[in-house]
C-alpha atoms as a PDB file:
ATOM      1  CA  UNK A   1     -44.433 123.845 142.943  1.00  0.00           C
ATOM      2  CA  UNK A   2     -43.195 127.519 143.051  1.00  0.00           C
ATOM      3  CA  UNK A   3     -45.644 129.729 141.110  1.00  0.00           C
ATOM      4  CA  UNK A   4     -43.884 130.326 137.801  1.00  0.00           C
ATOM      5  CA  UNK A   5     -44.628 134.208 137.542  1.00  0.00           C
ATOM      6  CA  UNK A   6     -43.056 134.703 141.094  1.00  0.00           C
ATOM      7  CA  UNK A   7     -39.933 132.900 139.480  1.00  0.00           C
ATOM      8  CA  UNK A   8     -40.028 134.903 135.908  1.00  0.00           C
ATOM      9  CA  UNK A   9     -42.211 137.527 135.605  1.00  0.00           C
ATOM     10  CA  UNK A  10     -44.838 137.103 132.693  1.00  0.00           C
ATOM     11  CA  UNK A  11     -44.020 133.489 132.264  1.00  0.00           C
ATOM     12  CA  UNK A  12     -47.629 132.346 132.391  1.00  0.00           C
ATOM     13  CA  UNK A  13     -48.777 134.371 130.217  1.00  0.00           C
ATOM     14  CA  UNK A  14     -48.646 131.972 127.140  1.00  0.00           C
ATOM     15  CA  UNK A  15     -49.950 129.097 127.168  1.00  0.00           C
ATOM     16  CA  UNK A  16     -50.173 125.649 124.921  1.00  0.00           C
ATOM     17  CA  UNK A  17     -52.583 123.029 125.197  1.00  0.00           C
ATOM     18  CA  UNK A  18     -49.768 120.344 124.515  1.00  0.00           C
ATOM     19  CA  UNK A  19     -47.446 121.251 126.851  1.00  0.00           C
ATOM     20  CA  UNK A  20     -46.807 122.556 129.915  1.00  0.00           C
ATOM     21  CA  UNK A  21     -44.109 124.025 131.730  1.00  0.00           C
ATOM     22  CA  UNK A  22     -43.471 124.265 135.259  1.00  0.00           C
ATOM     23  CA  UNK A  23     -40.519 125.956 137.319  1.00  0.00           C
ATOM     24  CA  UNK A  24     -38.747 125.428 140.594  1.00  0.00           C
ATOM     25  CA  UNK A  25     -35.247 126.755 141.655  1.00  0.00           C
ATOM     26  CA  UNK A  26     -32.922 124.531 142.346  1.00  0.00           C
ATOM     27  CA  UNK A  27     -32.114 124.355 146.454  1.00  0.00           C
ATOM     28  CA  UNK A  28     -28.364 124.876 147.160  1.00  0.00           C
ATOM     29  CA  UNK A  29     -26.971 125.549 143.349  1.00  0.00           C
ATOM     30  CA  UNK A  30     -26.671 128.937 141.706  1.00  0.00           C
ATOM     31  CA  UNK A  31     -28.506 129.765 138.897  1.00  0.00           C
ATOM     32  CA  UNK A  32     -30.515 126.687 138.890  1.00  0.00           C
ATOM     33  CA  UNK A  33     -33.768 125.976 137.559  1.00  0.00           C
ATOM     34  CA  UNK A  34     -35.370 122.437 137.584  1.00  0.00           C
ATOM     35  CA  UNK A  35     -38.254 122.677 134.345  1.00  0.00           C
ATOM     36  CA  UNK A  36     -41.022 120.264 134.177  1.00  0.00           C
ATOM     37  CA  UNK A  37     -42.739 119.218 131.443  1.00  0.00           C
ATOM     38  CA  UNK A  38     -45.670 117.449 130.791  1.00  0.00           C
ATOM     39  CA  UNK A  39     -47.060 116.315 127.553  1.00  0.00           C
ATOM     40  CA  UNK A  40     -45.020 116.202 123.984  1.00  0.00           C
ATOM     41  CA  UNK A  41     -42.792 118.467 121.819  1.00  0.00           C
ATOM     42  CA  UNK A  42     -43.188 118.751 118.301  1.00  0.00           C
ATOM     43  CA  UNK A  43     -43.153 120.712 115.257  1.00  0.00           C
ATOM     44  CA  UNK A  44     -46.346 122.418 116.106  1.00  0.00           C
ATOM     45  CA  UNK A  45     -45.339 123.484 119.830  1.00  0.00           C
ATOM     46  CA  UNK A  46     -41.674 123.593 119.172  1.00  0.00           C
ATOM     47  CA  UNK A  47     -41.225 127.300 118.853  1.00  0.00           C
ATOM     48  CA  UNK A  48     -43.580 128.030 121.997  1.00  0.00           C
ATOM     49  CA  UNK A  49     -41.270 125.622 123.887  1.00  0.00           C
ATOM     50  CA  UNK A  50     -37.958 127.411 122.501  1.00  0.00           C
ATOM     51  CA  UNK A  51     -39.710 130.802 123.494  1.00  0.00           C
ATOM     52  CA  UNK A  52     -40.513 129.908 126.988  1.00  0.00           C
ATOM     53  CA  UNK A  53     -36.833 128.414 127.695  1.00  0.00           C
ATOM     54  CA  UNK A  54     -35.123 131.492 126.064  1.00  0.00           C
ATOM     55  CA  UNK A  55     -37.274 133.231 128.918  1.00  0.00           C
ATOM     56  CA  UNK A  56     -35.568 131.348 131.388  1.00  0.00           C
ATOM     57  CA  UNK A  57     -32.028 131.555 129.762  1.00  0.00           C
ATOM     58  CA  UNK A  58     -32.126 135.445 129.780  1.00  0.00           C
ATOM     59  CA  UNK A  59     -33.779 135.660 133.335  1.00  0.00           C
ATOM     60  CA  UNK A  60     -30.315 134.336 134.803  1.00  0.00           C
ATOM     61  CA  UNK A  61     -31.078 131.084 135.038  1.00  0.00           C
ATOM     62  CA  UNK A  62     -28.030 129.269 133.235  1.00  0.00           C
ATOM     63  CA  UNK A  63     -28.020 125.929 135.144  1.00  0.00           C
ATOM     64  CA  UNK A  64     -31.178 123.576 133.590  1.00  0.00           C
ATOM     65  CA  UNK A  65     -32.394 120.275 134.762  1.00  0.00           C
ATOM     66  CA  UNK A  66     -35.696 119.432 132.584  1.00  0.00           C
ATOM     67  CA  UNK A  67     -37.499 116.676 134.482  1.00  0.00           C
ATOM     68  CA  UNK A  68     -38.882 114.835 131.249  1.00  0.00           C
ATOM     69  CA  UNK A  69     -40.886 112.083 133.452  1.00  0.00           C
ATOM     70  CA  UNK A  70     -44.292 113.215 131.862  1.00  0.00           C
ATOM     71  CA  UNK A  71     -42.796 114.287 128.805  1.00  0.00           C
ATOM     72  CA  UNK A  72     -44.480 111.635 126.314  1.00  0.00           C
ATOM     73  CA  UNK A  73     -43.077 112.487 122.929  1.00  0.00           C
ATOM     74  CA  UNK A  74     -40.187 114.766 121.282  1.00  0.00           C
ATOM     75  CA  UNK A  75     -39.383 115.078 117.498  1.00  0.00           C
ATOM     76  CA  UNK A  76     -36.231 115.849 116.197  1.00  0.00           C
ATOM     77  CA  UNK A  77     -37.517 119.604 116.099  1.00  0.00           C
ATOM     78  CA  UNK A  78     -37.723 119.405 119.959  1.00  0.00           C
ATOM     79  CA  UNK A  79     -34.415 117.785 120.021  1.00  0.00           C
ATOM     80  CA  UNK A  80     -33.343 119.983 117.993  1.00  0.00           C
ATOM     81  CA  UNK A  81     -34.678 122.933 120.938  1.00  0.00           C
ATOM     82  CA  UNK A  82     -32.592 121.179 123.562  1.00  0.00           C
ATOM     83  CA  UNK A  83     -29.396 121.989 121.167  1.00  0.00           C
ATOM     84  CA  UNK A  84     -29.959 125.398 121.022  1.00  0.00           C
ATOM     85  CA  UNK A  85     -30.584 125.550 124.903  1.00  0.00           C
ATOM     86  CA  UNK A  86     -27.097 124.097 125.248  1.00  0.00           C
ATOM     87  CA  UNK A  87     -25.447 126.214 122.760  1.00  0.00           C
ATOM     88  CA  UNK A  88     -27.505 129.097 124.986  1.00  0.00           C
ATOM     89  CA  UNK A  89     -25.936 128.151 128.067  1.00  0.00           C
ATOM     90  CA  UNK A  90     -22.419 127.177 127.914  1.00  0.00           C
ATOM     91  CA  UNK A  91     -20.886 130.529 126.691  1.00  0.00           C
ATOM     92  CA  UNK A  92     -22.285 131.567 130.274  1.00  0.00           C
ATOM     93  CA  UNK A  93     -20.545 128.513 131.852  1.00  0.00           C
ATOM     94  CA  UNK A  94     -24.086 126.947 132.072  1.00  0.00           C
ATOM     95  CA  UNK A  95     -25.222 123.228 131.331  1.00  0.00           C
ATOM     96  CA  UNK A  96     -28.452 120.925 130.817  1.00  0.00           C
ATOM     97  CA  UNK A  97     -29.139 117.902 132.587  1.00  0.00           C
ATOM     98  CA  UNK A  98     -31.820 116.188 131.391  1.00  0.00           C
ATOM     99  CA  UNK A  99     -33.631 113.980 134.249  1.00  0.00           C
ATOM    100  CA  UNK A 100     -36.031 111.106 134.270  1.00  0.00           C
ATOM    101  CA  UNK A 101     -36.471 110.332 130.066  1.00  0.00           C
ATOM    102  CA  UNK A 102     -38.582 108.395 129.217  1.00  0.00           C
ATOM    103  CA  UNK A 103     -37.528 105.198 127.089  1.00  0.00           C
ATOM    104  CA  UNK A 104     -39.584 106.088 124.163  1.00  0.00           C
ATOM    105  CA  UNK A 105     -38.032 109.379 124.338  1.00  0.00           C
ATOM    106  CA  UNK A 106     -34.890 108.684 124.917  1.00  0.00           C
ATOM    107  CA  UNK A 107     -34.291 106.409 122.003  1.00  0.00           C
ATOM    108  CA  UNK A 108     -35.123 109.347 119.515  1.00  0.00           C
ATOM    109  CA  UNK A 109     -32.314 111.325 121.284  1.00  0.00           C
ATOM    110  CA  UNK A 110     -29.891 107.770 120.824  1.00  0.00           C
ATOM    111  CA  UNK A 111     -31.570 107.123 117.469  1.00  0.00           C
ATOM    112  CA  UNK A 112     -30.529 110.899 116.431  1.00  0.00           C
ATOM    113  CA  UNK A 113     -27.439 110.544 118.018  1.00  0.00           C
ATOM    114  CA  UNK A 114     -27.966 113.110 120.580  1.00  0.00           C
ATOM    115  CA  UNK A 115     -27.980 111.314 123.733  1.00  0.00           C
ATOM    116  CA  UNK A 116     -23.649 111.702 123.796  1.00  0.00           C
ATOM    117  CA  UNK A 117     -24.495 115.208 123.969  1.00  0.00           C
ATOM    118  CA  UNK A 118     -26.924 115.815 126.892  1.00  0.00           C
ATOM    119  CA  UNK A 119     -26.228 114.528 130.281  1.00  0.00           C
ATOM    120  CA  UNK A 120     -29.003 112.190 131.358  1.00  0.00           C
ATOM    121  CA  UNK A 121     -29.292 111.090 134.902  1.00  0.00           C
ATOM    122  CA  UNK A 122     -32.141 108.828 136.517  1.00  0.00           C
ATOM    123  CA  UNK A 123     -32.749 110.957 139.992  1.00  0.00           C
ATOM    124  CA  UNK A 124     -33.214 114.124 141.155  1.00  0.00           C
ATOM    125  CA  UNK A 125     -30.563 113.864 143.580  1.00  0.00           C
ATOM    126  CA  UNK A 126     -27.981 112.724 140.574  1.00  0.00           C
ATOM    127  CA  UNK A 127     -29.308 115.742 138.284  1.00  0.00           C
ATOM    128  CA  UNK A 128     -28.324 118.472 141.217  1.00  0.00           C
ATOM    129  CA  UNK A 129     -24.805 116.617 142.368  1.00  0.00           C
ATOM    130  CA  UNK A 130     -24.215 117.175 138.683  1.00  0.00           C
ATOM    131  CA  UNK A 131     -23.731 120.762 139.081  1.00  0.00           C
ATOM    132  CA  UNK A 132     -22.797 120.883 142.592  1.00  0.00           C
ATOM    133  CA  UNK A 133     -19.937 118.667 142.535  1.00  0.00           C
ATOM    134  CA  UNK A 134     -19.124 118.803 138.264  1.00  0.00           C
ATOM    135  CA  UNK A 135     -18.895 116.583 135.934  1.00  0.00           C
ATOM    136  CA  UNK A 136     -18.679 112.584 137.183  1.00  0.00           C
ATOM    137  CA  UNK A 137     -14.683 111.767 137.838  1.00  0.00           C
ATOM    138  CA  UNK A 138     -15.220 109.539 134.851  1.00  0.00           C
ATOM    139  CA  UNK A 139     -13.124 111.917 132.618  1.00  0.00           C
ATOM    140  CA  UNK A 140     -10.047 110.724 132.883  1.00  0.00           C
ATOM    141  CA  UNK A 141     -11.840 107.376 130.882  1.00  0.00           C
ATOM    142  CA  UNK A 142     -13.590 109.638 128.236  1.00  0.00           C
ATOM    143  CA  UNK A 143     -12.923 110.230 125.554  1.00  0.00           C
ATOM    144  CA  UNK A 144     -11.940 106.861 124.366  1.00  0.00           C
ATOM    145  CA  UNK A 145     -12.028 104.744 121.011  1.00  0.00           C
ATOM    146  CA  UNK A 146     -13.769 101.440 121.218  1.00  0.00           C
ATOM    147  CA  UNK A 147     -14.673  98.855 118.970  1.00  0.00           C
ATOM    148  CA  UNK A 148     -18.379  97.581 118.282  1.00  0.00           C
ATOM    149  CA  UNK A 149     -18.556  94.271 119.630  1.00  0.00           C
ATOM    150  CA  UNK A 150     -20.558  93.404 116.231  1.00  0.00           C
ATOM    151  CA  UNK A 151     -18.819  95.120 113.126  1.00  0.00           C
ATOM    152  CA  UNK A 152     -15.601  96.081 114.475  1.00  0.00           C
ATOM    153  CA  UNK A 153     -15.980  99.680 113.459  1.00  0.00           C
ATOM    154  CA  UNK A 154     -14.162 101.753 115.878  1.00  0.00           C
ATOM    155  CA  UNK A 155     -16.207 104.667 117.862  1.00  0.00           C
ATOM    156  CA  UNK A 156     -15.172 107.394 119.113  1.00  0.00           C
ATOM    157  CA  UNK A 157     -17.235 107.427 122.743  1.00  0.00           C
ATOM    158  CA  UNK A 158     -17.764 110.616 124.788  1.00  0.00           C
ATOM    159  CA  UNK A 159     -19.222 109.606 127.795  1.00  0.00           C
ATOM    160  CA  UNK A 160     -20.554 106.382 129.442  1.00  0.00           C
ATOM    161  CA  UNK A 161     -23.936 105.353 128.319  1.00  0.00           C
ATOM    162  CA  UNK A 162     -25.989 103.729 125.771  1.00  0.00           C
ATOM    163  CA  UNK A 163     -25.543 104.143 122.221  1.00  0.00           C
ATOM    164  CA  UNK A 164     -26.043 103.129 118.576  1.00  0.00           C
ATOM    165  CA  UNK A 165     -23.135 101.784 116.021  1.00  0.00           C
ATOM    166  CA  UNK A 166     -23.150 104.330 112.778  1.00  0.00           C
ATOM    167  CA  UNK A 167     -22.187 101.106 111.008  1.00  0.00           C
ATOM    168  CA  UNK A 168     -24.321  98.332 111.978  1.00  0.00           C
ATOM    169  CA  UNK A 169     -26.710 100.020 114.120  1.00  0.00           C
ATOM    170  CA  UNK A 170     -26.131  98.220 117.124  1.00  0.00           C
ATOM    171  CA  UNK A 171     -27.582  99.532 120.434  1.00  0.00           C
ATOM    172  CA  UNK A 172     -24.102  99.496 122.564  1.00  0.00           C
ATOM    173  CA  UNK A 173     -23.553 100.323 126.105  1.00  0.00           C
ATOM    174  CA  UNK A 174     -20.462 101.676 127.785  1.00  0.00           C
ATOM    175  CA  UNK A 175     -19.521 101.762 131.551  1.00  0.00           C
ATOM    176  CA  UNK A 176     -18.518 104.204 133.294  1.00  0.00           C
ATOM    177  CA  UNK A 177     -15.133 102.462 133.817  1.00  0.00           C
ATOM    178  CA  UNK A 178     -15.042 101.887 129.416  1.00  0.00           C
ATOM    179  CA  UNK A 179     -16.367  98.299 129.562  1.00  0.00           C
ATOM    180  CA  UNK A 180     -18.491  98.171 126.378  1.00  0.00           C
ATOM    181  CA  UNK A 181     -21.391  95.192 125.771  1.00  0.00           C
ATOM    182  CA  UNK A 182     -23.858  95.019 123.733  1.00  0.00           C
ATOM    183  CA  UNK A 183     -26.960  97.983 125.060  1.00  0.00           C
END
């Protein structure tokens, strides 16, 4: 791992016992930082967290992929971090890939409803073709209308993935070719 205060200057200066933050630029895509956490997000640590990625945002680096493998936990407050990071970003044609989630973590993003919003991809090597060669040619599928394969209702889907039914609550998954099951 880089050293973070050769990256940002001052970064390590602040520190939290719950979680930690490491930084390494991206190889081969501009503006690019890859952000690794370890530990949880809460409440409590939320604001440090926010802080810390605001650093990043106004040091240049527009272009996030936040490893989440050893990230254990996130409230809806550190959700609700991740939302303002994206909000941060795209005005200065930036993006967030978030990379490696956890289950448990991920279905409090799904469970929120925020896992349409966020692109989530499994690898490292999916997470950097993300910004190196856009968005997955999927678009021309998304957005589409489909029907919940329990209730009926009809959702409006973004993106391929897994997600719940705001009727019956049914986990559902769509392909990336608009094939829905049930998740």
């Amino acid at each position: 791992m880089d050293n973070n205060n050769a990256i940002i200057p001052g970064f390590d200066n602040e520190k939290d016992d719950s979680l930690s933050i490491s930084l390494r630029k991206a190889e081969n895509v501009p503006h690019c930082l890859i952000v690794y956490l370890s530990g949880y997000i809460d409440t409590y640590n939320s604001s440090f967290f926010q802080k810390k990625i605001t650093q990043v945002i106004e040091a240049g680096f527009v272009n996030l992929i936040f490893n989440c493998s050893s990230l254990n936990y996130v409230s809806s407050t550190g959700i609700g971090s991740f939302t303002v990071f994206l909000k941060l970003v795209k005005p200065k044609n930036g993006d967030i890939v978030l990379l490696e989630i956890q289950p448990k973590v991920y279905e409090v993003f799904q469970l929120l409803g925020f896992s349409q919003f966020f692109n989530i991809k499994n690898t490292h090597e999916e997470a950097v073709g993300y910004f190196t060669s856009g968005p997955t040619t999927s678009s021309s599928t998304f957005p589409m209308i489909i029907s919940c394969p329990v209730c009926e209702k009809k959702l409006r889907a973004l993106k391929a993935g897994r997600f719940r039914c705001s009727g019956c609550k049914s986990i559902i998954a769509i392909s990336s070719t608009g094939d829905v099951s049930l998740g």
